[in-house]
PDB file of N, CA and C in Angstrom:
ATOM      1  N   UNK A   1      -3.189 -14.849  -9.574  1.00  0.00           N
ATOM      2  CA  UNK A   1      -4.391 -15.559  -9.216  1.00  0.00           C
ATOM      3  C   UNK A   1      -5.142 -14.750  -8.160  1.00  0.00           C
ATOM      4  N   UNK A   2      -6.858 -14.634  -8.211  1.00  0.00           N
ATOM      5  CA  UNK A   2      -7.378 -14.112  -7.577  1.00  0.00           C
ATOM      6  C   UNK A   2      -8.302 -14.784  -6.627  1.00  0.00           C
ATOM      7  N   UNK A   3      -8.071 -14.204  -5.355  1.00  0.00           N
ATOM      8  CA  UNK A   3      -9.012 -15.543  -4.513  1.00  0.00           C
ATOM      9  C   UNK A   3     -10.448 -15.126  -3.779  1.00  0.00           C
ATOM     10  N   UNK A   4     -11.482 -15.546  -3.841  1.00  0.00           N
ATOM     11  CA  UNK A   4     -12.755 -14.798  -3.241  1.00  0.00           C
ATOM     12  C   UNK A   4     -13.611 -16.030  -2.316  1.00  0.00           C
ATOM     13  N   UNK A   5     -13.884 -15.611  -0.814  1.00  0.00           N
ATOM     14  CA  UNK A   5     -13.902 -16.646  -0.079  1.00  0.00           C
ATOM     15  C   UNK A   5     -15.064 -15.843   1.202  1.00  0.00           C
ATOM     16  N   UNK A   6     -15.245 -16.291   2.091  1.00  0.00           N
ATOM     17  CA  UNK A   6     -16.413 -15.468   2.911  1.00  0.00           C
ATOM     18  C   UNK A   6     -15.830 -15.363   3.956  1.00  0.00           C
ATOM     19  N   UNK A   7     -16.053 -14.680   5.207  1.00  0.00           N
ATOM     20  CA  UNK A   7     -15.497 -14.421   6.341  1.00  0.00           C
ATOM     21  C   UNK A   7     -16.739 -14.101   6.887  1.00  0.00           C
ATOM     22  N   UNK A   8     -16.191 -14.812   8.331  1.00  0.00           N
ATOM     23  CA  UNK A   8     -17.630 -14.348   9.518  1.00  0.00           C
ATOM     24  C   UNK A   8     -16.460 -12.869  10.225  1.00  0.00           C
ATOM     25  N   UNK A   9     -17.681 -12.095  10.479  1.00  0.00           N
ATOM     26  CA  UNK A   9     -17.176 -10.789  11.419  1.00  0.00           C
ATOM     27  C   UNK A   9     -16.581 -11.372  12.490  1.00  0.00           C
ATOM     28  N   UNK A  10     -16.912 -12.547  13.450  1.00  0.00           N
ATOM     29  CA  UNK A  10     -16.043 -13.158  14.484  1.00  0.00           C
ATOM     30  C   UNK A  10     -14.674 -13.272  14.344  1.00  0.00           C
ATOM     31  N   UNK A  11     -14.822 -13.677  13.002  1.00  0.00           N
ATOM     32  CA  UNK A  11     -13.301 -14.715  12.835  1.00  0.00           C
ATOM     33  C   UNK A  11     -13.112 -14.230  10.927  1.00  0.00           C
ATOM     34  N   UNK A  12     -12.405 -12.793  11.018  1.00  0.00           N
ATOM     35  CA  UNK A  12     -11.687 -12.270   9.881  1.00  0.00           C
ATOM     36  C   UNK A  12     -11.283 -12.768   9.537  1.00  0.00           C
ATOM     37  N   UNK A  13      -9.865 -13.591   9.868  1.00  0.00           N
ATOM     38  CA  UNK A  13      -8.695 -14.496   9.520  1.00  0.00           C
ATOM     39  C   UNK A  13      -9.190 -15.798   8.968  1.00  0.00           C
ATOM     40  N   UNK A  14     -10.125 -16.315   8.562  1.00  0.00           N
ATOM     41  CA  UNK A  14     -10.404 -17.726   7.947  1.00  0.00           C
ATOM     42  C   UNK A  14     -11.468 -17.702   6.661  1.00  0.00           C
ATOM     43  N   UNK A  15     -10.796 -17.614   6.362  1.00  0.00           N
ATOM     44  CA  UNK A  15     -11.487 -17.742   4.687  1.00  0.00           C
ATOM     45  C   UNK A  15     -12.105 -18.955   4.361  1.00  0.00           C
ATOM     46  N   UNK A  16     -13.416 -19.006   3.966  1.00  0.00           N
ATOM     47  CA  UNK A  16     -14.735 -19.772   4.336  1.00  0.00           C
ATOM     48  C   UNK A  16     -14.336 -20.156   2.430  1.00  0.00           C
ATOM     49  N   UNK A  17     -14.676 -21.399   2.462  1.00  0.00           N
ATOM     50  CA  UNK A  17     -15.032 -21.993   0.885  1.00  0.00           C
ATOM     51  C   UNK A  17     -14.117 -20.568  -0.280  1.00  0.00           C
ATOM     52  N   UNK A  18     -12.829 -20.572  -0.261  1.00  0.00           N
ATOM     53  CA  UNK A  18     -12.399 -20.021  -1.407  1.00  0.00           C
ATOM     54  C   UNK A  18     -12.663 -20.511  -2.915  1.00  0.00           C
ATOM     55  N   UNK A  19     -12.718 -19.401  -3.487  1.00  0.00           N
ATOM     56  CA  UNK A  19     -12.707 -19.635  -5.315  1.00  0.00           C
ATOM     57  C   UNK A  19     -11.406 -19.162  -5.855  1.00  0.00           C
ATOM     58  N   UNK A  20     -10.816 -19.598  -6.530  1.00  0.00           N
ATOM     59  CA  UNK A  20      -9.831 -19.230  -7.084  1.00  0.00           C
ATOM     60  C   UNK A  20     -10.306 -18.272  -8.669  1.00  0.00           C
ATOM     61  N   UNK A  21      -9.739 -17.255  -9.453  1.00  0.00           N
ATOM     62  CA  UNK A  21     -10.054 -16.945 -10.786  1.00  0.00           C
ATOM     63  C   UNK A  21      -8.282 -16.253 -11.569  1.00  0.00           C
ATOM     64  N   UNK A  22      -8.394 -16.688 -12.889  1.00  0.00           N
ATOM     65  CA  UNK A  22      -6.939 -16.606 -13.284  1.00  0.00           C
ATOM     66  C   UNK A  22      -7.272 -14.875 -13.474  1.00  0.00           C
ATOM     67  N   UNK A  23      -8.493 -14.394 -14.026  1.00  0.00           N
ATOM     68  CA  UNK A  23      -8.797 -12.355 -14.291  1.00  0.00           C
ATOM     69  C   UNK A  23      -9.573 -12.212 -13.838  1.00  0.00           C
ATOM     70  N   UNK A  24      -9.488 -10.680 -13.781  1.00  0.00           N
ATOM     71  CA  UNK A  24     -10.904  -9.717 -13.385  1.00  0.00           C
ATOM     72  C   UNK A  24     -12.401 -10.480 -14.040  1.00  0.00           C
ATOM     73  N   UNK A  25     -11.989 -10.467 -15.030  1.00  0.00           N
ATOM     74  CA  UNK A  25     -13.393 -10.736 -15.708  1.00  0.00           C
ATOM     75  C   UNK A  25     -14.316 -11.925 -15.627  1.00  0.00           C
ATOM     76  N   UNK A  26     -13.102 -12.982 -15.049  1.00  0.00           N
ATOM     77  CA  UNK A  26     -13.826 -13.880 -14.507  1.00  0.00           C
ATOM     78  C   UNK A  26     -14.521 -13.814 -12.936  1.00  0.00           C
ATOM     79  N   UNK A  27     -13.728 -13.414 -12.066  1.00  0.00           N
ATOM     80  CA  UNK A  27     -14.101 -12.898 -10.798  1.00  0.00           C
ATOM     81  C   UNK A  27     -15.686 -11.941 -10.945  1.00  0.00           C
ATOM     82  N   UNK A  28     -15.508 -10.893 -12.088  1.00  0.00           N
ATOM     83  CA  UNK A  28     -16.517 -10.709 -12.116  1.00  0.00           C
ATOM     84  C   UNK A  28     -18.248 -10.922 -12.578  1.00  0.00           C
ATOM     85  N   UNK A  29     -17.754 -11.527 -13.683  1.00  0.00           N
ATOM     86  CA  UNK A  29     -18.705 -12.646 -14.249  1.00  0.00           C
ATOM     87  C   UNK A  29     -19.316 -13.311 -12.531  1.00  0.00           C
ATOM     88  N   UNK A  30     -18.505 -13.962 -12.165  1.00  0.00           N
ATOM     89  CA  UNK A  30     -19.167 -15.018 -10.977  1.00  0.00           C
ATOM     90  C   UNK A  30     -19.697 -13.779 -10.131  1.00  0.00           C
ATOM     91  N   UNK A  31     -19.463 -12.971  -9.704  1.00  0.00           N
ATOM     92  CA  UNK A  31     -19.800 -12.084  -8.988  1.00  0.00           C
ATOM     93  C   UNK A  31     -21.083 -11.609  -9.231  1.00  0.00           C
ATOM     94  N   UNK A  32     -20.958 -11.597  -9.872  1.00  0.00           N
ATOM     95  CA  UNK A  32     -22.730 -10.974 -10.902  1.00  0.00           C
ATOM     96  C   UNK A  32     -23.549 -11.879 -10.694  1.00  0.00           C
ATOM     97  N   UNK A  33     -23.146 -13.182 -10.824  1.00  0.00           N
ATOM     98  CA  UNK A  33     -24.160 -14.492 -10.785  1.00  0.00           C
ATOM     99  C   UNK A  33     -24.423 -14.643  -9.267  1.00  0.00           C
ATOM    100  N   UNK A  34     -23.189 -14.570  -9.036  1.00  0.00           N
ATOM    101  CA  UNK A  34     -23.926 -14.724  -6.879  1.00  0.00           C
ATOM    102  C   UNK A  34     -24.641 -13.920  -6.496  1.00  0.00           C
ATOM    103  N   UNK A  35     -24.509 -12.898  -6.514  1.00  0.00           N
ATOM    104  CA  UNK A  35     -25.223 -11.959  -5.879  1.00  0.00           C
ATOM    105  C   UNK A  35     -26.540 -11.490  -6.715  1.00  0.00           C
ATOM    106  N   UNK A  36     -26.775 -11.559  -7.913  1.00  0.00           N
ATOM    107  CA  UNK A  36     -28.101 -11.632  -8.570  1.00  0.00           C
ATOM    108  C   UNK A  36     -29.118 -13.086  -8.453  1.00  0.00           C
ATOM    109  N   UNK A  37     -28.374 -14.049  -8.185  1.00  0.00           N
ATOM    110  CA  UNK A  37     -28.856 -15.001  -8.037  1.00  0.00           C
ATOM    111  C   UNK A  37     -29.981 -15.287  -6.229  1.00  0.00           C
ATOM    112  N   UNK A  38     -29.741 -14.130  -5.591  1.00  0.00           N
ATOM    113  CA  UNK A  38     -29.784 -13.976  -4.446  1.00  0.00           C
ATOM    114  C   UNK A  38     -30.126 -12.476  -4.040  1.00  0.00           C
ATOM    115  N   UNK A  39     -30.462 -12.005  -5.077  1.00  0.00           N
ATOM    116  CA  UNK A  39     -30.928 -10.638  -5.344  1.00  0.00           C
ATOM    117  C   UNK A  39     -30.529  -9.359  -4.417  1.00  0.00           C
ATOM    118  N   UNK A  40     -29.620  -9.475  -4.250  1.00  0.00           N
ATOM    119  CA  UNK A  40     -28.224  -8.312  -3.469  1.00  0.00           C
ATOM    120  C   UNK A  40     -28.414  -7.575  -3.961  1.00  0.00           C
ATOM    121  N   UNK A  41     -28.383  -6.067  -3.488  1.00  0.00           N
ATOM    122  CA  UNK A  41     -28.094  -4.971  -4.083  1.00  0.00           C
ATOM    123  C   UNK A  41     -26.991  -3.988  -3.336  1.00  0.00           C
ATOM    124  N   UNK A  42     -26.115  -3.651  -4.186  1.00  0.00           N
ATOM    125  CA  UNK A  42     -24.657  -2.864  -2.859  1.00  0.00           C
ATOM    126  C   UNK A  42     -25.130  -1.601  -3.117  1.00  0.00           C
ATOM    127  N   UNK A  43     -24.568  -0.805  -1.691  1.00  0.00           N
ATOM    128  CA  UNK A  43     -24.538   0.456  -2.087  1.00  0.00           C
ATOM    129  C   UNK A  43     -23.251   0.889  -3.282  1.00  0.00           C
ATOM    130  N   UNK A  44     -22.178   0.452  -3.074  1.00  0.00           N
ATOM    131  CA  UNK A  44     -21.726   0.935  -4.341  1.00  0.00           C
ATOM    132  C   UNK A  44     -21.592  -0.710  -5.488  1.00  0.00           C
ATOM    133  N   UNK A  45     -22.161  -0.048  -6.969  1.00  0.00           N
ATOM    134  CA  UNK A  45     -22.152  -1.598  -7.592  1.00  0.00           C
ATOM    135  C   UNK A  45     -20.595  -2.175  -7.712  1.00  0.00           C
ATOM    136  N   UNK A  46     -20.194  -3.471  -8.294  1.00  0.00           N
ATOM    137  CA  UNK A  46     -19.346  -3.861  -7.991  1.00  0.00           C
ATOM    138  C   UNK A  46     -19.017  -3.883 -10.393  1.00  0.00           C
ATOM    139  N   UNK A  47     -17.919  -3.040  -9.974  1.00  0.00           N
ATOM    140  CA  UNK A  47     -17.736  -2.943 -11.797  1.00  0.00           C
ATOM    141  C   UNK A  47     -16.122  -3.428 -11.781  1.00  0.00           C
ATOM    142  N   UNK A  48     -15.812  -3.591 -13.339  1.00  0.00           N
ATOM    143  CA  UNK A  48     -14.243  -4.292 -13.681  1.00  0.00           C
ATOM    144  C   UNK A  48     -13.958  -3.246 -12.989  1.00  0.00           C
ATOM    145  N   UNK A  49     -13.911  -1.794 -13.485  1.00  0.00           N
ATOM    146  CA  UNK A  49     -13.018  -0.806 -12.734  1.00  0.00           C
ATOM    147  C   UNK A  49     -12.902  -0.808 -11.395  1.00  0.00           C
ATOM    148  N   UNK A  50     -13.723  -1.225 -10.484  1.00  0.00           N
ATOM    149  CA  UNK A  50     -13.821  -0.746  -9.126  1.00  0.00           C
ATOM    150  C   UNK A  50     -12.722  -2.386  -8.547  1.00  0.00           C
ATOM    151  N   UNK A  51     -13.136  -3.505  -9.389  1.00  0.00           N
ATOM    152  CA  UNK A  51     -12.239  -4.684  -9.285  1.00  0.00           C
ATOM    153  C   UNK A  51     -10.767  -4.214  -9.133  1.00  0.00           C
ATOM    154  N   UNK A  52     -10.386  -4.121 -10.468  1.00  0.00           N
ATOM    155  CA  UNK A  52      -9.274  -4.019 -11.078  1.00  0.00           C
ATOM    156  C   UNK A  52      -8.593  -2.709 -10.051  1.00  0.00           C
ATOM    157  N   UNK A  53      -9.079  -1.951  -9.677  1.00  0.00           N
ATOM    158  CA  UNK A  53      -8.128  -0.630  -9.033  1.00  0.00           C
ATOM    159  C   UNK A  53      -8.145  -0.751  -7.781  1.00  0.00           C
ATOM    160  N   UNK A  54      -9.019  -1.614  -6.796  1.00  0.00           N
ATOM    161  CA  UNK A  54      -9.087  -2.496  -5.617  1.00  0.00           C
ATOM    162  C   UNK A  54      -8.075  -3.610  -5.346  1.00  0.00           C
ATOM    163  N   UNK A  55      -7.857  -4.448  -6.505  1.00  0.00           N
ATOM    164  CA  UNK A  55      -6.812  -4.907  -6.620  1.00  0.00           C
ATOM    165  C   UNK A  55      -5.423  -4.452  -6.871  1.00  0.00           C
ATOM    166  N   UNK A  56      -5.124  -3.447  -7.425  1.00  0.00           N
ATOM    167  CA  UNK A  56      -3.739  -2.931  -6.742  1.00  0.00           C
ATOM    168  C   UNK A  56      -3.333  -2.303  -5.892  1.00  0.00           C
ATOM    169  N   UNK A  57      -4.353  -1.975  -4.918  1.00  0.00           N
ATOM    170  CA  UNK A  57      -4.134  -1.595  -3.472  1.00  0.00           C
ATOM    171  C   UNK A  57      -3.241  -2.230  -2.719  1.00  0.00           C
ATOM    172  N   UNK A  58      -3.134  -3.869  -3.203  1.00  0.00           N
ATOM    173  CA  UNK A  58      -2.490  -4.747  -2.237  1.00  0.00           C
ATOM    174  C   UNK A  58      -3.213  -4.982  -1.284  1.00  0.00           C
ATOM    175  N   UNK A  59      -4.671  -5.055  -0.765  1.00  0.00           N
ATOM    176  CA  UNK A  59      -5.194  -5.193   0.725  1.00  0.00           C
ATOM    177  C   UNK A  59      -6.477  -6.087   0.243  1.00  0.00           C
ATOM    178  N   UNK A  60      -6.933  -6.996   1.166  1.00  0.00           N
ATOM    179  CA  UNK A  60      -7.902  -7.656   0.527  1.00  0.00           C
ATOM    180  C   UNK A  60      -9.198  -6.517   0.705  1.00  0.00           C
ATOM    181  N   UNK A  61      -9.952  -6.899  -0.309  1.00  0.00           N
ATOM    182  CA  UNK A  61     -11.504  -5.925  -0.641  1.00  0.00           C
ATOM    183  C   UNK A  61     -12.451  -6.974   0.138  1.00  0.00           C
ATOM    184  N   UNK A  62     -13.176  -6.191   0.575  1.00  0.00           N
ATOM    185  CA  UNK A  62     -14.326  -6.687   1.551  1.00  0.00           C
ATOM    186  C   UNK A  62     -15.786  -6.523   0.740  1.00  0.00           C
ATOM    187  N   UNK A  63     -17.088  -7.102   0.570  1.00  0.00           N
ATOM    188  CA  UNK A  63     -18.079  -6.638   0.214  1.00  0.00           C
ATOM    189  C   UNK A  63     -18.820  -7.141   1.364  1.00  0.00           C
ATOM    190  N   UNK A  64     -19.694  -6.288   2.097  1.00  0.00           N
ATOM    191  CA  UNK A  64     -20.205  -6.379   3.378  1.00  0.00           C
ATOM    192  C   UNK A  64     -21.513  -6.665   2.692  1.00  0.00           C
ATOM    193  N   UNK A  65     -22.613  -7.470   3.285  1.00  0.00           N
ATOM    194  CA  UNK A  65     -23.859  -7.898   3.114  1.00  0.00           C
ATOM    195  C   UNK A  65     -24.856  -7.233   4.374  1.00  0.00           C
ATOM    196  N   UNK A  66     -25.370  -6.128   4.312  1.00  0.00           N
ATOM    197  CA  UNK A  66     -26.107  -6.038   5.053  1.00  0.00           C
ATOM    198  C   UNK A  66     -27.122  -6.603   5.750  1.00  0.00           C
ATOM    199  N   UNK A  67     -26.943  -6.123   7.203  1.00  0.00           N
ATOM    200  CA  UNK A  67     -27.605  -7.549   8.326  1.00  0.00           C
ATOM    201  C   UNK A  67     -26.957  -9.464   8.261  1.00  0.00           C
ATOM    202  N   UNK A  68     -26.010  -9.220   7.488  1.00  0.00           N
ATOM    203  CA  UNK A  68     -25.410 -10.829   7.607  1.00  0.00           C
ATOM    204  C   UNK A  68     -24.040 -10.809   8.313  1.00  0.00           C
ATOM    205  N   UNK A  69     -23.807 -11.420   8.949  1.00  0.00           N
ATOM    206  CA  UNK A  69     -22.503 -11.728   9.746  1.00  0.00           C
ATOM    207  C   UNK A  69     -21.553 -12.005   8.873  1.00  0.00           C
ATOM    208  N   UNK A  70     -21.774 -12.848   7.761  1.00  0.00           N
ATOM    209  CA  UNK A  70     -20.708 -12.880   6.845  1.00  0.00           C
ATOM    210  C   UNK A  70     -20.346 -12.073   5.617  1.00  0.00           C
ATOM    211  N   UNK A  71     -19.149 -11.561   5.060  1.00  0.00           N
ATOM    212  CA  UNK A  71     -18.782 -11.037   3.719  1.00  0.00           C
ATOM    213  C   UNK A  71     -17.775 -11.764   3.025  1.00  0.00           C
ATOM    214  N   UNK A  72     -18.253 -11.001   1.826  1.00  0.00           N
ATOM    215  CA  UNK A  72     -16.698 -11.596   0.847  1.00  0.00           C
ATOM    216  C   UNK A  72     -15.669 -10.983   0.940  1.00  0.00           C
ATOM    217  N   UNK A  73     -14.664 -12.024   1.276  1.00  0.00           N
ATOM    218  CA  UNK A  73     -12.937 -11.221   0.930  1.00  0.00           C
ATOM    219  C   UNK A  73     -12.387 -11.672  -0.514  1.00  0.00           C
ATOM    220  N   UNK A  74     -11.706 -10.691  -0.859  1.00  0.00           N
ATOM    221  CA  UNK A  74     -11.069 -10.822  -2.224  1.00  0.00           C
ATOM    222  C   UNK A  74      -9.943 -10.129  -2.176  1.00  0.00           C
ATOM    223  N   UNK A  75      -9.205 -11.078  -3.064  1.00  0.00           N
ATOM    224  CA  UNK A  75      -7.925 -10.280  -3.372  1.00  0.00           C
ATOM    225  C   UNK A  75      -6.800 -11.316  -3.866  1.00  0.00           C
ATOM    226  N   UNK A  76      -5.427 -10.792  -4.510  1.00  0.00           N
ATOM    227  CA  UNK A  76      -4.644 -11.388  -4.918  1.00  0.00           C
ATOM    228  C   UNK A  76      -4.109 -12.899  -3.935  1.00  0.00           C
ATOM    229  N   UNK A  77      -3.552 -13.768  -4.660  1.00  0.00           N
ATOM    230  CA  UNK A  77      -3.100 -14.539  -3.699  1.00  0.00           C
ATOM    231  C   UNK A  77      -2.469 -14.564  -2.806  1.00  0.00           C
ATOM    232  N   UNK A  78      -1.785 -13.446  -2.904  1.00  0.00           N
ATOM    233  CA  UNK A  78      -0.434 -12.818  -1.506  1.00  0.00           C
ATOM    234  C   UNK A  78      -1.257 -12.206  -0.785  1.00  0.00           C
ATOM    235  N   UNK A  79      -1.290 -11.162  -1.422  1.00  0.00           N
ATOM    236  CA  UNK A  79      -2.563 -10.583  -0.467  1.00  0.00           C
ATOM    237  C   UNK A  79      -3.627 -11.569   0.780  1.00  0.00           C
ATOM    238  N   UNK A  80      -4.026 -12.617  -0.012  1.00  0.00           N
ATOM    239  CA  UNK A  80      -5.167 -13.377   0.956  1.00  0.00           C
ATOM    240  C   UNK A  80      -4.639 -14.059   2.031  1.00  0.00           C
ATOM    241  N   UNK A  81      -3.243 -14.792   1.395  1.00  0.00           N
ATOM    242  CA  UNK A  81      -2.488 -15.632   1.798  1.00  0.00           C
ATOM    243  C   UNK A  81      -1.875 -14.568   3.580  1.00  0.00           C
ATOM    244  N   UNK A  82      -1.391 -13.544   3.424  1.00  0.00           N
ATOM    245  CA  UNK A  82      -0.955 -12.556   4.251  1.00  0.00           C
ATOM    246  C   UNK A  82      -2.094 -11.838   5.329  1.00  0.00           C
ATOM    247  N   UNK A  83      -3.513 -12.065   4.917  1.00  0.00           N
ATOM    248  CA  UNK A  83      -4.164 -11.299   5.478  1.00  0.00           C
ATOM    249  C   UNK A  83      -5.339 -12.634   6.168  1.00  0.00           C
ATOM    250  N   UNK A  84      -5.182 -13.643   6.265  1.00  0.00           N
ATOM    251  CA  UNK A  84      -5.579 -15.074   6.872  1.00  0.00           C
ATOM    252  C   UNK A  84      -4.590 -15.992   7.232  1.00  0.00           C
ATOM    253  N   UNK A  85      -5.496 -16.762   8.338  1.00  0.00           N
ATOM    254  CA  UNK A  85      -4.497 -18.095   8.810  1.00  0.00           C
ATOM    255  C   UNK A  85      -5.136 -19.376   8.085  1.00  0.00           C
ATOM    256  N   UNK A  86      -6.108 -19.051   7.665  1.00  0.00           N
ATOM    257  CA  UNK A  86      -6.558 -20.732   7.628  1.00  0.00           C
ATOM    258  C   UNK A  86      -7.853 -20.920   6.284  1.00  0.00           C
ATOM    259  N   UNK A  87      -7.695 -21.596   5.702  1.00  0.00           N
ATOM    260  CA  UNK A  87      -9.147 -21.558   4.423  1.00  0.00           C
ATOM    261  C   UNK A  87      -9.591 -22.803   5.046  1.00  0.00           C
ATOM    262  N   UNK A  88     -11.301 -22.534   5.113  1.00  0.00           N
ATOM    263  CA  UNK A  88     -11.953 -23.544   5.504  1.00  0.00           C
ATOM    264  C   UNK A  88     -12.952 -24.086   4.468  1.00  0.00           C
ATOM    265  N   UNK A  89     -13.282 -25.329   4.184  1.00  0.00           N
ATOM    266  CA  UNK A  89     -13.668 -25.829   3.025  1.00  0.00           C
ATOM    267  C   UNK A  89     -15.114 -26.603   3.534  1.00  0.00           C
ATOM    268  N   UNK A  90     -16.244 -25.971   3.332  1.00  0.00           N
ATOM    269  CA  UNK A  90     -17.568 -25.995   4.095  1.00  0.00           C
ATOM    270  C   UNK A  90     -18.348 -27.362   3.046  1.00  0.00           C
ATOM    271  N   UNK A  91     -17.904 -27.277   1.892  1.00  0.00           N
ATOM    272  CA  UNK A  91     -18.403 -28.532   0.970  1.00  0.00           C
ATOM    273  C   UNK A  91     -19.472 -27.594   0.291  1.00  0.00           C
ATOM    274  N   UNK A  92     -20.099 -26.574   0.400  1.00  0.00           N
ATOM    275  CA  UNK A  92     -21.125 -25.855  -0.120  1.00  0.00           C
ATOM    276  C   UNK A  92     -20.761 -24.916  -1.049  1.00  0.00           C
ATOM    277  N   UNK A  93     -21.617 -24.574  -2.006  1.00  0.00           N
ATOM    278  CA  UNK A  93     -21.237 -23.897  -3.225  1.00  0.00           C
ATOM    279  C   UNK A  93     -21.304 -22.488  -2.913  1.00  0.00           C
ATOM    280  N   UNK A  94     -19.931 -22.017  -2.915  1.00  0.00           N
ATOM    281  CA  UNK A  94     -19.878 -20.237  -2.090  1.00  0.00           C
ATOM    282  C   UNK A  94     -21.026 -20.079  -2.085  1.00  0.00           C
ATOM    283  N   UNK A  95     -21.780 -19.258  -3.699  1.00  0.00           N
ATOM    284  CA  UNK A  95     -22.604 -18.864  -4.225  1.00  0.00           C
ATOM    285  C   UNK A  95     -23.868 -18.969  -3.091  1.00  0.00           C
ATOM    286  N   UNK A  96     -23.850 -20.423  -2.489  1.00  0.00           N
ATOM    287  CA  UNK A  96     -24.894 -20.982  -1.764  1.00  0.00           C
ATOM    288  C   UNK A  96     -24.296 -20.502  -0.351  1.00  0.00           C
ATOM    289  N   UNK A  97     -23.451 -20.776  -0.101  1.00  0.00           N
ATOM    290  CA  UNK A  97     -23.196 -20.685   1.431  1.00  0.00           C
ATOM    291  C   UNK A  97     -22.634 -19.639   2.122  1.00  0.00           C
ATOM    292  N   UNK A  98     -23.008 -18.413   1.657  1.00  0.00           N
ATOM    293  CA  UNK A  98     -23.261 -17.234   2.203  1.00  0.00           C
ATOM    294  C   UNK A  98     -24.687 -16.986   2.806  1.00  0.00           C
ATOM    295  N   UNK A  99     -25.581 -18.107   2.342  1.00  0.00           N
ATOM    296  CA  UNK A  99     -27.503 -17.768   2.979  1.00  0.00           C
ATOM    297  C   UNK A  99     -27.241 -19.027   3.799  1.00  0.00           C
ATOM    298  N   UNK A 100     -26.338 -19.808   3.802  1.00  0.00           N
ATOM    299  CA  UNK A 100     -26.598 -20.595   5.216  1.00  0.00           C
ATOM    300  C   UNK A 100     -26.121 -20.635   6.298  1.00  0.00           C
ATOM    301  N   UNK A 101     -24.599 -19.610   6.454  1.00  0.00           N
ATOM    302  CA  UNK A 101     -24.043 -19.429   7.577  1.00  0.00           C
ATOM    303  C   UNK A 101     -24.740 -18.318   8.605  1.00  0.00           C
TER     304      UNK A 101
END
């Protein structure tokens, strides 16, 4: 299981509104929709390959939002589980509540 959740630069350790996804392809599907939906552009794009070989690093993947205090963490469930203390559940739809924190 793969988990993708937001983090403020203050406070690394708390994973903001997690999503859970059973594959890559779903993780990335949603990924595409958030961030186009909100018209993001990364310096490097975010592809299955760059997913999938990020994920066996073992370390959670970060996507930084320029000028925003908050990013996405991702990564396996051990992984997330090991690299946070606490998931916080904001009631807001990730997707959405990355433009309101």
């Amino acid at each position: 299981m793969i988990f993708l959740g937001l983090i403020k630069a203050n406070d690394p350790t708390s994973l903001i509104d997690p999503v859970d996804f059973r594959t890559v392809d779903e993780l990335y599907e949603y990924l595409l929709k958030a961030l186009d939906s909100h018209n993001f552009s990364l310096s490097v794009p975010v592809t299955k390959e760059l997913l999938e070989d990020g994920l066996k690093m073992e370390k959670p993947l970060i996507i930084n939002f320029a000028g925003s205090t908050v990013s996405f963490m991702l990564g396996e469930k051990e992984v997330i589980y090991s690299n946070t203390s606490r998931f916080v559940n904001t009631g807001l739809e990730l997707s959405d509540a990355f433009t309101k924190l």
